[in-house]
Protein backbone atom coordinates (compact mmCIF):
# COMPACT_ATOMS: atom_id res chain seq x y z
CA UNK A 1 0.00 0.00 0.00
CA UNK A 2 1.30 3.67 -0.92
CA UNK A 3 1.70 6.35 1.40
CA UNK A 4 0.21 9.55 -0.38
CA UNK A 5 2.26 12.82 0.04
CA UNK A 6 0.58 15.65 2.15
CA UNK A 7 -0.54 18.35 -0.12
CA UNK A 8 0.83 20.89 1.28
CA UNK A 9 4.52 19.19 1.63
CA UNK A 10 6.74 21.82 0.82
CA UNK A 11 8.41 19.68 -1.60
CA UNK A 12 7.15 19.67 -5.18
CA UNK A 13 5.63 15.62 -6.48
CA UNK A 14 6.56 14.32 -9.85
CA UNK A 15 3.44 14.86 -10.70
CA UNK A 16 3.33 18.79 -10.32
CA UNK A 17 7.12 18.56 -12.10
CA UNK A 18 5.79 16.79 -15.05
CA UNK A 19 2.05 19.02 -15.20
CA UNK A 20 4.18 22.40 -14.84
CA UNK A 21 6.45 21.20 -17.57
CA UNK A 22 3.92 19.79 -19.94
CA UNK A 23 2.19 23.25 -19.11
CA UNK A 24 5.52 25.14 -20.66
CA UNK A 25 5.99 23.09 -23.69
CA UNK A 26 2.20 23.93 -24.53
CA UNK A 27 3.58 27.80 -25.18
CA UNK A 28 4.65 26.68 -28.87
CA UNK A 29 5.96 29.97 -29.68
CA UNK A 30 8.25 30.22 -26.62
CA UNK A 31 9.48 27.24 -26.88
CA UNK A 32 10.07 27.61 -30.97
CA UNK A 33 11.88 30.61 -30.28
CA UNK A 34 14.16 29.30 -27.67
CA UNK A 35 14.80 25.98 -30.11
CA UNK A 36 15.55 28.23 -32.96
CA UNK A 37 17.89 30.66 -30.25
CA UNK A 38 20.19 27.28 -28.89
CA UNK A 39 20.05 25.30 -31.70
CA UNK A 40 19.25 26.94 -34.94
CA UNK A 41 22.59 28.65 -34.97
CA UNK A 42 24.83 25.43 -34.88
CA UNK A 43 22.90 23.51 -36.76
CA UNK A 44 22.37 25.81 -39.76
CA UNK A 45 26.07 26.54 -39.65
CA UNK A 46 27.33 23.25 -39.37
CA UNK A 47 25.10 21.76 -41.73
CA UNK A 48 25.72 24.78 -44.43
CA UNK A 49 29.86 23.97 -44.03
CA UNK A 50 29.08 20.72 -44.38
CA UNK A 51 26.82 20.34 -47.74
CA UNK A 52 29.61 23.01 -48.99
CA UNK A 53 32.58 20.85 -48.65
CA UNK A 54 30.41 17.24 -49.75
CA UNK A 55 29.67 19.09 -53.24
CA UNK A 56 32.99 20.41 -53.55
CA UNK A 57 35.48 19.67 -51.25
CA UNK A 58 38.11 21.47 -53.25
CA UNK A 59 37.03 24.75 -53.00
CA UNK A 60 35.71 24.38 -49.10
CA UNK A 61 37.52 22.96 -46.53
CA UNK A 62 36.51 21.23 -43.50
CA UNK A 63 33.13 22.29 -41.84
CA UNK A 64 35.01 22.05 -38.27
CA UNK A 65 37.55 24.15 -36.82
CA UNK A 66 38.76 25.52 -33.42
CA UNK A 67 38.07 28.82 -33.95
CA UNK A 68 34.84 28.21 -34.90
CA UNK A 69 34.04 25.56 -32.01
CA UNK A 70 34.90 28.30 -30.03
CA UNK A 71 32.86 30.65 -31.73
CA UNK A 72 29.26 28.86 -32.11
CA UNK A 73 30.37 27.97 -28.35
CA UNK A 74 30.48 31.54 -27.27
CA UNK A 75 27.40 31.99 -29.59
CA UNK A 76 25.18 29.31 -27.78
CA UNK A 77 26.25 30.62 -24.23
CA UNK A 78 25.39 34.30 -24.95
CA UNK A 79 22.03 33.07 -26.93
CA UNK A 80 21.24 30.12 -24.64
CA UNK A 81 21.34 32.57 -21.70
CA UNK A 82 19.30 34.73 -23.17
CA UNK A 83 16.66 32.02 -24.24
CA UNK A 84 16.71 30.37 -20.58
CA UNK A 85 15.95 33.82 -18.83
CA UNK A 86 13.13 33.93 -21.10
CA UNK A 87 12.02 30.55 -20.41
CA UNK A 88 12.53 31.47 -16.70
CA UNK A 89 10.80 34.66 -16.72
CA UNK A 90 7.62 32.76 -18.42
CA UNK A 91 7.85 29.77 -16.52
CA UNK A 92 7.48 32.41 -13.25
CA UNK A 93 4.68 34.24 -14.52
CA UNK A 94 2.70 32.24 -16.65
CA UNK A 95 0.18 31.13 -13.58
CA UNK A 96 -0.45 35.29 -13.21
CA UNK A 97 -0.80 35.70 -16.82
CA UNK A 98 -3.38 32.82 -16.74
CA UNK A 99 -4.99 33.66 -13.64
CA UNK A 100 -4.13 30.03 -12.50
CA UNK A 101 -2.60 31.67 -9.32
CA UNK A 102 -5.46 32.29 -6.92
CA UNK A 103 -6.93 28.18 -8.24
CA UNK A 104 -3.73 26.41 -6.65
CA UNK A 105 -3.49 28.58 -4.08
CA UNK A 106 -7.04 27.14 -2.84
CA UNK A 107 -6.05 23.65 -3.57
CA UNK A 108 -3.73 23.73 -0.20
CA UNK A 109 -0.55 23.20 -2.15
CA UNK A 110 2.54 24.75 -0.54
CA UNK A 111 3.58 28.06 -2.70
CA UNK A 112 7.13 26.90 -1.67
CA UNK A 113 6.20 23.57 -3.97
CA UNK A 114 4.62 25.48 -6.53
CA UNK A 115 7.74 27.64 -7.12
CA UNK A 116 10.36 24.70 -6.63
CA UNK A 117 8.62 22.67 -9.54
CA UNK A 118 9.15 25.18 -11.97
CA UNK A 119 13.01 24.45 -11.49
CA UNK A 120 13.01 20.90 -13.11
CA UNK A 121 10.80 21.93 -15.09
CA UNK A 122 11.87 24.28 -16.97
CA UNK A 123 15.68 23.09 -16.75
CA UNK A 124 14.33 19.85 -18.49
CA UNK A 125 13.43 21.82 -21.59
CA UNK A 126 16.49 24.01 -21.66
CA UNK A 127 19.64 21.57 -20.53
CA UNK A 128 18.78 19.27 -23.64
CA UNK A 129 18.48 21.69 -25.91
CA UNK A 130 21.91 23.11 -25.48
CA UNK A 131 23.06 19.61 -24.86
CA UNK A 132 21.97 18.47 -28.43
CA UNK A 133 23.59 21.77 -29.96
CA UNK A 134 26.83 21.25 -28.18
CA UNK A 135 27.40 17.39 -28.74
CA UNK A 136 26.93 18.27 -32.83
CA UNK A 137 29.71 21.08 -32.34
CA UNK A 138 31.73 18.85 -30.71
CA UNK A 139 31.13 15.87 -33.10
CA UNK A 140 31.77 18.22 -36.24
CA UNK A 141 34.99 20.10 -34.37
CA UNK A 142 36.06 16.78 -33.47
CA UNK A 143 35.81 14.53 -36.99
CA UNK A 144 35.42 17.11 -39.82
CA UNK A 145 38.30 19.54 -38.65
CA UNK A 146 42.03 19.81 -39.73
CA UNK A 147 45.16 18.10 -37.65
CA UNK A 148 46.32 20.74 -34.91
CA UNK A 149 49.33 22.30 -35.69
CA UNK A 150 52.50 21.76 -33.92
CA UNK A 151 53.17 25.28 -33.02
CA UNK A 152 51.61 28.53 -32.13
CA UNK A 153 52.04 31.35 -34.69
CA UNK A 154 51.78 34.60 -33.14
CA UNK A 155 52.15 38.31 -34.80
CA UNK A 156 54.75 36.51 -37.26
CA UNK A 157 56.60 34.12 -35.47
CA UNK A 158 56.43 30.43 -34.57
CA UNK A 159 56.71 29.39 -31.38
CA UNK A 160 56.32 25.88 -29.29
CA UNK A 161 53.45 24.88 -27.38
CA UNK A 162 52.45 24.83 -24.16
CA UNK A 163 54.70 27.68 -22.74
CA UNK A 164 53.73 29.36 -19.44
CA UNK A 165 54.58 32.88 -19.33
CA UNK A 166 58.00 32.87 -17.89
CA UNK A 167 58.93 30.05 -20.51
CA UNK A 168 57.45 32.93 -23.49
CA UNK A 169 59.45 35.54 -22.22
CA UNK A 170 62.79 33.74 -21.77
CA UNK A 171 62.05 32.49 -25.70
CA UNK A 172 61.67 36.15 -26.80
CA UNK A 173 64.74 37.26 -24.82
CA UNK A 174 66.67 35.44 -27.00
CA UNK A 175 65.59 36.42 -30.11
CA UNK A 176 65.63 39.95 -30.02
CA UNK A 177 65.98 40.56 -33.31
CA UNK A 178 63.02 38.40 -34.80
CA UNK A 179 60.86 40.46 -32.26
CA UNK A 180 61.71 43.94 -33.47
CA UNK A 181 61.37 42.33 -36.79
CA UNK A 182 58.16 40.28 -36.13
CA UNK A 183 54.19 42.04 -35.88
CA UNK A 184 54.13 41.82 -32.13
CA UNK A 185 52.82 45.06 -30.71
CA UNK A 186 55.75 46.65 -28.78
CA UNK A 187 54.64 50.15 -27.49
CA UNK A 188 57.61 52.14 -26.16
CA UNK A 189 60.42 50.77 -28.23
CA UNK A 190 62.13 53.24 -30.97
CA UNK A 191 61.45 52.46 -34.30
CA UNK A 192 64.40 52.08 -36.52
CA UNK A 193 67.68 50.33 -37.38
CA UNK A 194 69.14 51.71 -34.63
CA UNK A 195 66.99 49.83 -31.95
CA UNK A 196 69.77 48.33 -29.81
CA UNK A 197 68.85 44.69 -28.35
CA UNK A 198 68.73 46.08 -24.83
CA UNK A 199 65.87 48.77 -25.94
CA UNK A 200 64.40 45.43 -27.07
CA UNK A 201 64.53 42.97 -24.47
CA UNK A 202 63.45 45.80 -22.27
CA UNK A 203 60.07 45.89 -24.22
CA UNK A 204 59.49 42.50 -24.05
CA UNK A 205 59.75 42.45 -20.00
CA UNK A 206 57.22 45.45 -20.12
CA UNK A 207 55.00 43.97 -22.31
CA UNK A 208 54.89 40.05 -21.77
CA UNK A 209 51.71 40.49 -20.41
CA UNK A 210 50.37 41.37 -23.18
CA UNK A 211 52.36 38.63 -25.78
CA UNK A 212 51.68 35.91 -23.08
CA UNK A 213 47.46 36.41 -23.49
CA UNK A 214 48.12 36.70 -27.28
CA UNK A 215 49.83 33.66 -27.40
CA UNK A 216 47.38 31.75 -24.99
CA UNK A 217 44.60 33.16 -27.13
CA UNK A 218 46.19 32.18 -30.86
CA UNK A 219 47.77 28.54 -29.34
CA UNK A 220 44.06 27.66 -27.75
CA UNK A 221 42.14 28.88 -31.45
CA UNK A 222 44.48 27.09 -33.20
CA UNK A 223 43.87 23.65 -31.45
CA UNK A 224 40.93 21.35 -31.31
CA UNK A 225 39.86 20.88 -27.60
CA UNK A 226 40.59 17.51 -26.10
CA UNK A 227 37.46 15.13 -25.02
CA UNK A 228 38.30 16.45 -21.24
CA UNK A 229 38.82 20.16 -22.33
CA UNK A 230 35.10 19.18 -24.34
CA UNK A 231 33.48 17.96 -21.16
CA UNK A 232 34.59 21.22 -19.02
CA UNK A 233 33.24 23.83 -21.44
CA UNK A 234 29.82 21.82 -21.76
CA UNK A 235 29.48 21.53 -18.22
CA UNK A 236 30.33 24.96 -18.19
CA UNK A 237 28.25 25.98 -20.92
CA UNK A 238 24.94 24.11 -18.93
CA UNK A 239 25.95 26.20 -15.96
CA UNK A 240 25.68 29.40 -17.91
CA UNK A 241 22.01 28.41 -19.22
CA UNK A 242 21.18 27.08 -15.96
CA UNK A 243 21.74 30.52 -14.13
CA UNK A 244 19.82 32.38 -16.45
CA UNK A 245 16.68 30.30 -16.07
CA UNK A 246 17.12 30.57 -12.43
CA UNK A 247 17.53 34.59 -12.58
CA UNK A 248 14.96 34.94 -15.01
CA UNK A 249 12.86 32.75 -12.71
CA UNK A 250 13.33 34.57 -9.71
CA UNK A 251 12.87 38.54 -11.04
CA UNK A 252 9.95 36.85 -13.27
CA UNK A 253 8.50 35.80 -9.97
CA UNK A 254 9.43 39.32 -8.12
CA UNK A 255 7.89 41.51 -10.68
CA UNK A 256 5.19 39.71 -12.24
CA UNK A 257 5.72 40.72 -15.82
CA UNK A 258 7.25 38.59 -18.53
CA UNK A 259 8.15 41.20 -20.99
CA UNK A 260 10.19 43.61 -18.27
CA UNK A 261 11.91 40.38 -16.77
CA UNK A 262 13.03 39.26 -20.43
CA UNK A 263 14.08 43.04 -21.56
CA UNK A 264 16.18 43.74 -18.03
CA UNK A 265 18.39 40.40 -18.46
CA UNK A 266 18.93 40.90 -22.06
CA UNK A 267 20.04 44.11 -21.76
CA UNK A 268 21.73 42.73 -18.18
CA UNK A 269 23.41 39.44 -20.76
CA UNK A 270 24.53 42.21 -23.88
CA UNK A 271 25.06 45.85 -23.06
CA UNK A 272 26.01 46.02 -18.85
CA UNK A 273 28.24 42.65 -18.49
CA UNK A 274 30.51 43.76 -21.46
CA UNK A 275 30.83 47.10 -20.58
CA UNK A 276 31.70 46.33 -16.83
CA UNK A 277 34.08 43.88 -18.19
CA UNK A 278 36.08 46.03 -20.41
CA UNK A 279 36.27 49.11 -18.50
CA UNK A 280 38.13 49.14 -15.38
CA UNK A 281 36.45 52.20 -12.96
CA UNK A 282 38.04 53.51 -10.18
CA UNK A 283 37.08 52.40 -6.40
CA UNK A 284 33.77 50.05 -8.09
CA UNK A 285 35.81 46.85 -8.83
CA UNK A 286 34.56 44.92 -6.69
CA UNK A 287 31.37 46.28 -7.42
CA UNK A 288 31.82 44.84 -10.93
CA UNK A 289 33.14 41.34 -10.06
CA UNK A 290 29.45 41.29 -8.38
CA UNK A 291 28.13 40.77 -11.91
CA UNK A 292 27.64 37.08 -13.03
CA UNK A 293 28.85 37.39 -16.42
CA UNK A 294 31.99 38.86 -15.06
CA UNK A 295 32.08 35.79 -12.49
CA UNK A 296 31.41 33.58 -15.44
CA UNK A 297 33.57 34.82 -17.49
CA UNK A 298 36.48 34.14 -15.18
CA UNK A 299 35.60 30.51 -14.90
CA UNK A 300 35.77 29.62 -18.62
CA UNK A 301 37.56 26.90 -19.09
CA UNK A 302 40.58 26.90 -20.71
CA UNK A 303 39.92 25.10 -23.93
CA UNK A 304 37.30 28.05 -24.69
CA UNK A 305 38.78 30.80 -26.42
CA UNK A 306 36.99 34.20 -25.16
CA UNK A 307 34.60 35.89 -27.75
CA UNK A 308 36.29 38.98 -27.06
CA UNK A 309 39.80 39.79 -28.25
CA UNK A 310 41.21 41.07 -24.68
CA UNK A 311 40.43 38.05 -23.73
CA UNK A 312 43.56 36.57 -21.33
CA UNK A 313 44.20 33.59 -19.42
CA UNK A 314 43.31 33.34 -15.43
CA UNK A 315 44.32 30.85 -12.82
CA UNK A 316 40.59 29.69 -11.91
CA UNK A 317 38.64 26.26 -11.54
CA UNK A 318 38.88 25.56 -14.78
CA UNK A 319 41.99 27.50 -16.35
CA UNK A 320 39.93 29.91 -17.04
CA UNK A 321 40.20 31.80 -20.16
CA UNK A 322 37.57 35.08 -20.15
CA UNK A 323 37.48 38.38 -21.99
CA UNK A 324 37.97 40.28 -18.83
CA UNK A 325 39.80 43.70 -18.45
CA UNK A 326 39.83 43.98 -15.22
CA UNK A 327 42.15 42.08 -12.29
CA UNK A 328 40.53 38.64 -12.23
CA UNK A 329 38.79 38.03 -8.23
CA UNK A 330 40.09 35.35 -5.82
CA UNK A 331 38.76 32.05 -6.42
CA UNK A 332 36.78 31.83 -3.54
CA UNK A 333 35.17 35.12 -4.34
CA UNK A 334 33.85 33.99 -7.97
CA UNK A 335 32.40 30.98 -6.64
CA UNK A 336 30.54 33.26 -3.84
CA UNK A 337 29.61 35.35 -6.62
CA UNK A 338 28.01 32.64 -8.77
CA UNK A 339 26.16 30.61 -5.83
CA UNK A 340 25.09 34.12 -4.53
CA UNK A 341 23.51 34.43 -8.22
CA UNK A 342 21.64 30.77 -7.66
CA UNK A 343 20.21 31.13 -4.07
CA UNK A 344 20.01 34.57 -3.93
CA UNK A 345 17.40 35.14 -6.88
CA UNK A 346 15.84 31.44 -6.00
CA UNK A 347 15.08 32.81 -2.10
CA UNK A 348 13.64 36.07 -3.70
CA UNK A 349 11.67 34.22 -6.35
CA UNK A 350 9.91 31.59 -3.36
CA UNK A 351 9.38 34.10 -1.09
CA UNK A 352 7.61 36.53 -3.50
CA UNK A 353 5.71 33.77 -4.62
CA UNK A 354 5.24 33.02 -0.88
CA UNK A 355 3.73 36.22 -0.02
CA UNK A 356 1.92 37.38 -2.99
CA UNK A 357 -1.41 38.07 -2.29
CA UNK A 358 -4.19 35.15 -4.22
């Protein structure tokens, strides 16, 4: 004999999981949208390069690369982020919309079990999604791309792999003259014949902070990720989408409204995050590591070349590689940052829903 589960358990059943999820995929149009946002992309892209290089291979090369893993990877985070706050702002609002509210609040169901449902829910539509794009990027990237080279070529020269930043510099320092010769960008060394190898060497020390992210960035774009590299930056990737459906969720819940919820985090995912990221401002650093793009950002893995070119390499979880211009946080601090993200808008999401009046 079963026991039944109180109704008002503050735990959500499988059974108001699977009705708030069939409820979600019944929007056709939001869900269409969000398919066509994660997936269309790859798949449209992939397939063209594809068909190109079956009819005539001689004229088109491979349809994978690693730049362009990298780049339809950077593409489905900044799209699937954007489609899963959507998702999360309608999966948080659609019972208001509806006028479903004030019905299961009468029923005696917990508003604590209401909210929590939507979670699975709506992460059962998203994670696959970007799962299916991902594993054809990787497939393609993995079968239908040129050998990785044996070198990194950077601003001219060739160089080995795998060089940390003291190896890079002590390479440069002996070739002086291939440097002053080379494309690297060397601000404060005369130009002329005249440069003496001193004036040279002495731009290299000031500037190997700069060569060494150039290098990290051209070696990493040049090279196909490995399967481990692969599994990081999914995994990453799913975290990304994850935390926007649980942001959108939460200020979907606060404010009630769909359309404001969506509009705030886009703007939130494309015009605040990059400009915070880029711009260094006096005495509001910290203010700007509070961001979870900038978090995020700092815990790319390092097989994902950044989408921006400033992009440099930082000693994080992952060996993290993000587009950030400002002095990377501790590691403690972006993990703070991101689970602040993932409670913090959860608790305000419950307890709005908590105390909203039926």
């Amino acid at each position: 004999m079963t026991t039944m589960e109180p109704i008002g358990a503050w735990l959500p059943t499988w059974d108001l999981i699977t009705t708030k999820n069939l409820e979600i995929r019944r929007r056709r149009g939001l869900i269409s949208t969000i398919a066509v946002l994660i997936v269309a992309p790859t798949v449209a892209i992939l397939g063209l390069r594809l068909l190109f290089h079956a009819v005539d291979p001689h004229s088109f090369g491979l349809a994978g690369s690693p730049a362009l893993f990298s780049q339809l990877t950077n593409l489905m985070a900044e799209f699937g982020f954007i489609a899963a706050a959507a998702l999360g702002a309608a999966a948080g609002t659609t019972d208001l919309t509806d006028g479903m509210f004030r019905h299961l609040v009468i029923t005696g169901r917990s508003r604590l079990a209401l909210y929590l449902a939507r979670i699975p829910a709506g992460l059962a539509i998203a994670v696959p999604l970007v799962a299916l794009a991902f594993a054809m990027n990787c497939l393609v990237t993995s079968y239908e791309s040129p050998p990785s080279p044996t070198s990194v070529a950077m601003g001219g020269l060739t160089l080995p792999q795998h060089l940390d930043q003291a190896q890079l510099q002590t390479w440069l320092l002996r070739r002086p003259e291939q440097v002053a010769t080379s494309g690297l960008p060397t601000p404060g060394l005369p130009a002329g014949p005249t440069t003496s190898p001193a004036q040279i060497r002495a731009a290299i020390g000031k500037n190997i902070g700069t060569f060494y992210r150039d290098y990290v960035t051209d070696e990493i774009s040049g090279q196909n990720p490995a399967v481990n590299e692969m599994a990081k930056i999914g995994l990453w990737l799913e975290l990304e989408v994850g935390i926007g459906f649980l942001v959108g969720l939460g200020l979907g819940s606060l404010t009630g409204q769909r359309t404001t919820t969506t509009i705030v985090l886009i703007a939130l995912e494309i015009i605040v995050t990059p400009v915070l990221a880029q711009v260094q401002i006096p005495y509001f650093i910290d203010g700007q590591r509070l961001l979870i793009g900038v978090a995020m950002d700092q815990l790319r893995p390092a097989g994902l070349a950044s989408a921006s070119p400033g992009g440099g390499p930082g000693p994080v979880l992952l060996g993290g590689h993000g587009a950030l211009s400002i002095p990377p946080m501790p590691t403690w601090a972006m993990v703070s940052v991101i689970a602040g993200w993932i409670i913090g808008w959860s608790a305000i999401g419950a307890w709005r829903m908590m105390t909203r009046d039926a």
